[in-house]
Protein backbone atom coordinates (compact mmCIF):
# COMPACT_ATOMS: atom_id res chain seq x y z
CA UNK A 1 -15.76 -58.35 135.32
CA UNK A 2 -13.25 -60.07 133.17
CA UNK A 3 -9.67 -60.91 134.63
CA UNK A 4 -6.62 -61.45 132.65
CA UNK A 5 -5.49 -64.11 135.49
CA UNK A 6 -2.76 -63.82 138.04
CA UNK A 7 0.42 -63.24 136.70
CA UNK A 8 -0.48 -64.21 132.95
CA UNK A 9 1.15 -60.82 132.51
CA UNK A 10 4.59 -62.31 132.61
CA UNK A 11 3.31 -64.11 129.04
CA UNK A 12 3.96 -60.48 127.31
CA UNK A 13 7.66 -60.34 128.28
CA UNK A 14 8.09 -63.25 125.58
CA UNK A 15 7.90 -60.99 122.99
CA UNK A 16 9.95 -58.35 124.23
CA UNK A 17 14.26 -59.55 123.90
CA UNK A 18 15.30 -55.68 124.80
CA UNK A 19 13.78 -52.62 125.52
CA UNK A 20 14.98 -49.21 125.64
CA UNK A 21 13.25 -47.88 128.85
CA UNK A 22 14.29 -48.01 132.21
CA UNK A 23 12.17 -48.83 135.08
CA UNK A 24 14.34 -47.09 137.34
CA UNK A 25 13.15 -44.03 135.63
CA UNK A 26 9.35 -44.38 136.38
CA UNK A 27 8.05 -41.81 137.95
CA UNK A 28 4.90 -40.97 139.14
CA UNK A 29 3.52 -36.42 139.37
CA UNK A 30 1.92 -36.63 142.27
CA UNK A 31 -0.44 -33.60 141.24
CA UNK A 32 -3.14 -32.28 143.82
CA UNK A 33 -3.68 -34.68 146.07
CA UNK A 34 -5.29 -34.63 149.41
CA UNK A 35 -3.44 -33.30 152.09
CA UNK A 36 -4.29 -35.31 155.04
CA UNK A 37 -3.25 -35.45 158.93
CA UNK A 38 -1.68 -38.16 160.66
CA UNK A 39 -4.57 -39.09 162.09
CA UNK A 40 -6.62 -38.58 158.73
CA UNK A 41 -3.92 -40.50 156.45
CA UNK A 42 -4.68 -43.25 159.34
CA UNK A 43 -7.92 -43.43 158.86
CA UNK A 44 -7.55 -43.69 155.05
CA UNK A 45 -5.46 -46.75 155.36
CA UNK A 46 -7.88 -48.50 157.69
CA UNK A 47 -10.82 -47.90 155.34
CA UNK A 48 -8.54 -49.09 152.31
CA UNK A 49 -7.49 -52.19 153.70
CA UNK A 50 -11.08 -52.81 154.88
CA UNK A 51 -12.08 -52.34 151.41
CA UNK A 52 -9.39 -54.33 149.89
CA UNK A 53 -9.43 -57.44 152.32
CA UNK A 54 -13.71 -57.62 151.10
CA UNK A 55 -14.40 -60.82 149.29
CA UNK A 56 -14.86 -61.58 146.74
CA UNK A 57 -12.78 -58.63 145.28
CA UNK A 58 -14.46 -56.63 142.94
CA UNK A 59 -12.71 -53.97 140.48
CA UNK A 60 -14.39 -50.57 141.82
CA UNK A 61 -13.96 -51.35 145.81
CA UNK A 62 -10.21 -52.36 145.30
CA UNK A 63 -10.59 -49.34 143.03
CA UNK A 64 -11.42 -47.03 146.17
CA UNK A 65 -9.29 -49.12 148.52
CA UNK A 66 -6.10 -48.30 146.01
CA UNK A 67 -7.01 -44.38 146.13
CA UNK A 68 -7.33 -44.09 149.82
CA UNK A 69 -3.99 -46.41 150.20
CA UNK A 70 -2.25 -43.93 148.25
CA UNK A 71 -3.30 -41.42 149.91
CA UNK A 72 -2.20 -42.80 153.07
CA UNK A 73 1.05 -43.79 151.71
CA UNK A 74 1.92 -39.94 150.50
CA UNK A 75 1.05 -38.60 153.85
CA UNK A 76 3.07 -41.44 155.35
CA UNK A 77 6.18 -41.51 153.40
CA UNK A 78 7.91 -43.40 156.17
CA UNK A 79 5.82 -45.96 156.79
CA UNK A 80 6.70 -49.26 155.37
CA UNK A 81 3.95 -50.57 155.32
CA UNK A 82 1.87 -47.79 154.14
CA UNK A 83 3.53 -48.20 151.04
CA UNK A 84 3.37 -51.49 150.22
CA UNK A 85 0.19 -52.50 151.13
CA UNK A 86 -0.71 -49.38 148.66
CA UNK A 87 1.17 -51.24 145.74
CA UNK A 88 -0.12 -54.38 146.56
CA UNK A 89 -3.94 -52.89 146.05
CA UNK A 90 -2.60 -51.05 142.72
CA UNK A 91 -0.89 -54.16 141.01
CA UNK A 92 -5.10 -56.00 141.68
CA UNK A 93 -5.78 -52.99 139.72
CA UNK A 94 -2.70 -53.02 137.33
CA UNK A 95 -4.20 -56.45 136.19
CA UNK A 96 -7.48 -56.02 136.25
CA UNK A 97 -8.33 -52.86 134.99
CA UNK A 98 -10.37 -53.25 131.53
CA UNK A 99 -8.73 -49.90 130.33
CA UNK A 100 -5.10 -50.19 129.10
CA UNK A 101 -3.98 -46.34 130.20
CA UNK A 102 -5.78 -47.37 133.83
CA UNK A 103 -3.56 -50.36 134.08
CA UNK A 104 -0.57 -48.26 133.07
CA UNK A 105 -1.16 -45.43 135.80
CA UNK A 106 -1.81 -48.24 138.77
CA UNK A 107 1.58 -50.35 138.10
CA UNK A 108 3.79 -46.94 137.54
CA UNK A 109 2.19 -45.54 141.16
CA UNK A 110 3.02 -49.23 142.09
CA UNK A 111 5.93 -49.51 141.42
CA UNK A 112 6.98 -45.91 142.93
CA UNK A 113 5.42 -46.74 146.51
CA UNK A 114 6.91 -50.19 146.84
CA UNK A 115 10.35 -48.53 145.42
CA UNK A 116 9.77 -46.07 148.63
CA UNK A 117 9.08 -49.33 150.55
CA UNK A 118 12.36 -50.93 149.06
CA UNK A 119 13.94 -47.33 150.59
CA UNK A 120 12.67 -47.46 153.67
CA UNK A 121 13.40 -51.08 154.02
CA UNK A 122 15.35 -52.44 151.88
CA UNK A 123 15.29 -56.43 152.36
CA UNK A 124 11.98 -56.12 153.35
CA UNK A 125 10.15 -58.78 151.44
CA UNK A 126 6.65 -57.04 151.17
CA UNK A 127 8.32 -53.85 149.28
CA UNK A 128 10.30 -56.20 146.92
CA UNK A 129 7.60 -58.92 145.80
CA UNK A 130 5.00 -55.77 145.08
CA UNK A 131 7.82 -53.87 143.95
CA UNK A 132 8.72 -56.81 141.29
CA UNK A 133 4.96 -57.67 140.60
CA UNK A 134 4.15 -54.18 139.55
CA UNK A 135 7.23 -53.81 137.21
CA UNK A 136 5.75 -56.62 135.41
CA UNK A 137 2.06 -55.55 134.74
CA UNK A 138 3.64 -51.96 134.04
CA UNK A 139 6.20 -54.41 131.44
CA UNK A 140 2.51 -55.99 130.19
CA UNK A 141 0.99 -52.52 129.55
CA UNK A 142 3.66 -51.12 128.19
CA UNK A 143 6.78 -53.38 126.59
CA UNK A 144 9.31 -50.99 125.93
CA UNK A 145 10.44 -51.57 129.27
CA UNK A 146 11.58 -55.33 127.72
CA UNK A 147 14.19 -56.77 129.20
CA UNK A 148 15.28 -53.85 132.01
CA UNK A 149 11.74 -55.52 133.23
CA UNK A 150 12.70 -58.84 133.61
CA UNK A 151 16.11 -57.85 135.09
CA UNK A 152 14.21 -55.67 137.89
CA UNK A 153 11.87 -58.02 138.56
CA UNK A 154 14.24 -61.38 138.46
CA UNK A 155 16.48 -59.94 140.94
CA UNK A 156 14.30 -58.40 143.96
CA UNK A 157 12.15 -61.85 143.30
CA UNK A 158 15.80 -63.30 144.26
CA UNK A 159 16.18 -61.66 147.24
CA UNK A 160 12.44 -62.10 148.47
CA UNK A 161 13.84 -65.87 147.70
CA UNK A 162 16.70 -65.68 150.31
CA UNK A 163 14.94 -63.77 153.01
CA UNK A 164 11.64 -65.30 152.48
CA UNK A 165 10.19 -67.90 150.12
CA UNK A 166 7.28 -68.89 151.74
CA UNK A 167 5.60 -65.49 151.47
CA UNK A 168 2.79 -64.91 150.00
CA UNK A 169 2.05 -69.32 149.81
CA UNK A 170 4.94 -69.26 147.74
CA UNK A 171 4.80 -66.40 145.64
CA UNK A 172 8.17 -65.31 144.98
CA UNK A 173 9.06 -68.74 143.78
CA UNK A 174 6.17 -69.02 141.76
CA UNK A 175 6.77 -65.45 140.35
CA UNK A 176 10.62 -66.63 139.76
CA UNK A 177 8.80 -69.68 138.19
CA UNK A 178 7.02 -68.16 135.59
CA UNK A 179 9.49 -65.77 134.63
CA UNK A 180 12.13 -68.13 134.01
CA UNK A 181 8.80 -70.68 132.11
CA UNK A 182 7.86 -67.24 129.95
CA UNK A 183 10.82 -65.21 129.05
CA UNK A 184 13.42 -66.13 126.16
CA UNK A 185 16.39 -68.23 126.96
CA UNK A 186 19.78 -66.95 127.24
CA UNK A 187 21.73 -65.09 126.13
CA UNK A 188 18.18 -63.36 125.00
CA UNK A 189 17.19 -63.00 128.40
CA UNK A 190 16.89 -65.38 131.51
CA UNK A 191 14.51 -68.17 130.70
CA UNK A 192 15.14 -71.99 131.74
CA UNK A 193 12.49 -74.49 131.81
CA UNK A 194 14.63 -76.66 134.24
CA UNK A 195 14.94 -74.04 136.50
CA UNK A 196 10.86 -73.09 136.63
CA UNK A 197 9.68 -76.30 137.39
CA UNK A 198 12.15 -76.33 140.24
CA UNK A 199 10.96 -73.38 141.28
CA UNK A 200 7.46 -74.28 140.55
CA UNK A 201 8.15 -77.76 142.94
CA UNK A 202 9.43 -75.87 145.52
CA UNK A 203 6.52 -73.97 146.24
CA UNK A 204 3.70 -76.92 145.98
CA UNK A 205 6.16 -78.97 148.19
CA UNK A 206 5.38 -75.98 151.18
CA UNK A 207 2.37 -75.15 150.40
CA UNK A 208 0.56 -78.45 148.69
CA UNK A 209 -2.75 -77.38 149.41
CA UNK A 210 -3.06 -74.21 147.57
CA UNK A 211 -4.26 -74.86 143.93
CA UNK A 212 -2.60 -71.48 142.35
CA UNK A 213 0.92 -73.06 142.76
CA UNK A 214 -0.63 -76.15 140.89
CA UNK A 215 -1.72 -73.90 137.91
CA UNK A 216 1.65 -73.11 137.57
CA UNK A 217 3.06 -76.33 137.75
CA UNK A 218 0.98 -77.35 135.51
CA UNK A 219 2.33 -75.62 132.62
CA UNK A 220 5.95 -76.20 134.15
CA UNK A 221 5.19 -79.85 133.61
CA UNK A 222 3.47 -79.42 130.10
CA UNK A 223 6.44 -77.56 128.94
CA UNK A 224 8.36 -80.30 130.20
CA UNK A 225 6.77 -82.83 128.42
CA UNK A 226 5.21 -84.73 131.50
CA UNK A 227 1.35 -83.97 129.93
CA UNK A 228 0.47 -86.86 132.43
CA UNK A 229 1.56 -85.00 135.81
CA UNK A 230 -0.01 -81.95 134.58
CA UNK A 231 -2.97 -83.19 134.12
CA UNK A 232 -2.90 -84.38 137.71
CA UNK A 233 -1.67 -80.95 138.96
CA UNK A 234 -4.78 -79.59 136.91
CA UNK A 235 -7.04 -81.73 139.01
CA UNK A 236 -6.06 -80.50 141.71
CA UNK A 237 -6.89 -77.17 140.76
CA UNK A 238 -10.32 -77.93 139.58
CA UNK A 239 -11.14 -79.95 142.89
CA UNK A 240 -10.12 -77.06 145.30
CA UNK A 241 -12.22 -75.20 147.29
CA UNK A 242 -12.04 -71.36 146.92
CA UNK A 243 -9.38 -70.26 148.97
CA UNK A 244 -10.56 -68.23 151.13
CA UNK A 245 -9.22 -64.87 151.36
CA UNK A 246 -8.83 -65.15 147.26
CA UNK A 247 -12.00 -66.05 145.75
CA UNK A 248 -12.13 -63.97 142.70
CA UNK A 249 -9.23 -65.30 141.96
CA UNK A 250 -9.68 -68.76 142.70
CA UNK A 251 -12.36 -68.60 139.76
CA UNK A 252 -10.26 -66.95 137.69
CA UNK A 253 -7.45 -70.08 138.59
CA UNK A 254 -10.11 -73.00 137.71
CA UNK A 255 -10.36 -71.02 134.31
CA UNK A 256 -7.43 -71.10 133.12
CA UNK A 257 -6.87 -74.73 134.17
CA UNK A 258 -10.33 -75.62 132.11
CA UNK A 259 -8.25 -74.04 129.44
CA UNK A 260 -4.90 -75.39 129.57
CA UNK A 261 -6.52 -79.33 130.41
CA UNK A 262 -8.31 -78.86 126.99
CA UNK A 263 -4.79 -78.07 125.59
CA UNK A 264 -3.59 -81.36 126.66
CA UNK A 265 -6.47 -83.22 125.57
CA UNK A 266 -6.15 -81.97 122.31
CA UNK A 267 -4.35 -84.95 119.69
């Protein structure tokens, strides 16, 4: 199964300076689903974080792990973490999917259940990284959500930020990262290069042993023009051991730094 790579997504939003959509507006029919009991929506959510937490991940058991988390989460509107951990199994699907209308349902049901998260709790940093990851891959899928994407996204990233940084090894400064590395620069939208490889620095300075922060950095320092330290950030990536809990993605990681290292290499 072929991955696009985590959060490569955020590449499409360079080619979008405005769109006329609102994310705010996404909204998800929730047709005939499965009534389910407490108890029954309980089970569900046990057997779809079972599924989910397998590794390696594979498409079609994150596939059933994402149906039975939604499930859960619509019988269990006001559980927090029902609804996260439902977008959080959607957005693996919103990037992975090999069907463009596939990828488009998962991150529009994402981003509904972590904006019910965001309700329920609304600094809660779980709801507002899934909630900013699946506005993205919806943005990749579909860019006439442009720049109302970025916006979204930029600012619960922020807040994740202040209540949070280290979760996820880093993730909502390595999201922040690559949004501000990928998107146009101001007054087109809210790019900086100065202020991604900060960001990008921050999180391999608290988590230095976790390659997918070095990816990143990487092409923080490239952009930079420090094709030296990237290289050496690229290393690091290709000498890491699968991370555990992630090892489809950790292949997916050495990948793209294969790639990008024969970018630098190149006269």
């Amino acid at each position: 199964m072929a991955s696009r790579g985590a959060m490569l997504v955020l590449s499409a939003l360079v080619a979008v300076a405005c769109g006329c959509r609102s994310i705010n507006k996404v909204r998800v029919a929730p047709g005939q689903a499965q009534e389910l009991t407490p108890d029954e929506a309980q089970k569900a959510r046990d057997e779809g974080l079972a599924l989910y937490n397998q590794q390696p991940r594979a498409l079609a058991p994150v596939a059933n792990a994402a149906r039975l988390l939604e499930q859960a989460a619509r019988a269990l509107p006001d559980n927090y973490d029902a609804q996260w951990q439902a977008a959080q199994a959607l957005a693996f699907l919103a990037e992975n999917e090999t069907s463009a209308e596939l990828r488009r349902q998962s991150a529009r049901s994402g981003v509904v259940l972590a904006r019910r998260a965001r309700v329920l709790k609304p600094d809660g940093v779980e709801g507002l990284y899934w909630y900013a990851l699946n506005v993205g891959l919806l943005a990749d899928v579909d860019r006439t959500y442009g720049l109302d994407a970025v916006t979204e996204m930029a600012a619960a990233l922020k807040r994740v930020i202040e209540v949070d940084e280290r979760y996820d090894l880093g993730g909502p400064l390595r999201v922040m990262g690559i949004l501000h590395l990928r998107t146009p620069l101001p007054p087109a939208s809210i790019g900086s290069p100065r202020k991604g490889l900060k960001l990008l620095q921050r999180a391999v300075e608290l988590f230095p042993d976790y390659p997918e922060n070095y990816l990143y950095l990487a092409e923080a320092l490239r952009d930079s023009g420090h094709a030296d330290e990237a290289k050496e950030a690229l290393r690091k990536v290709l000498e890491a051991n699968p991370w555990p809990d992630r090892q489809f993605e950790s292949q997916e990681w050495k990948a793209r730094a294969v790639k990008l290292r024969d970018q630098l290499d190149k006269p």
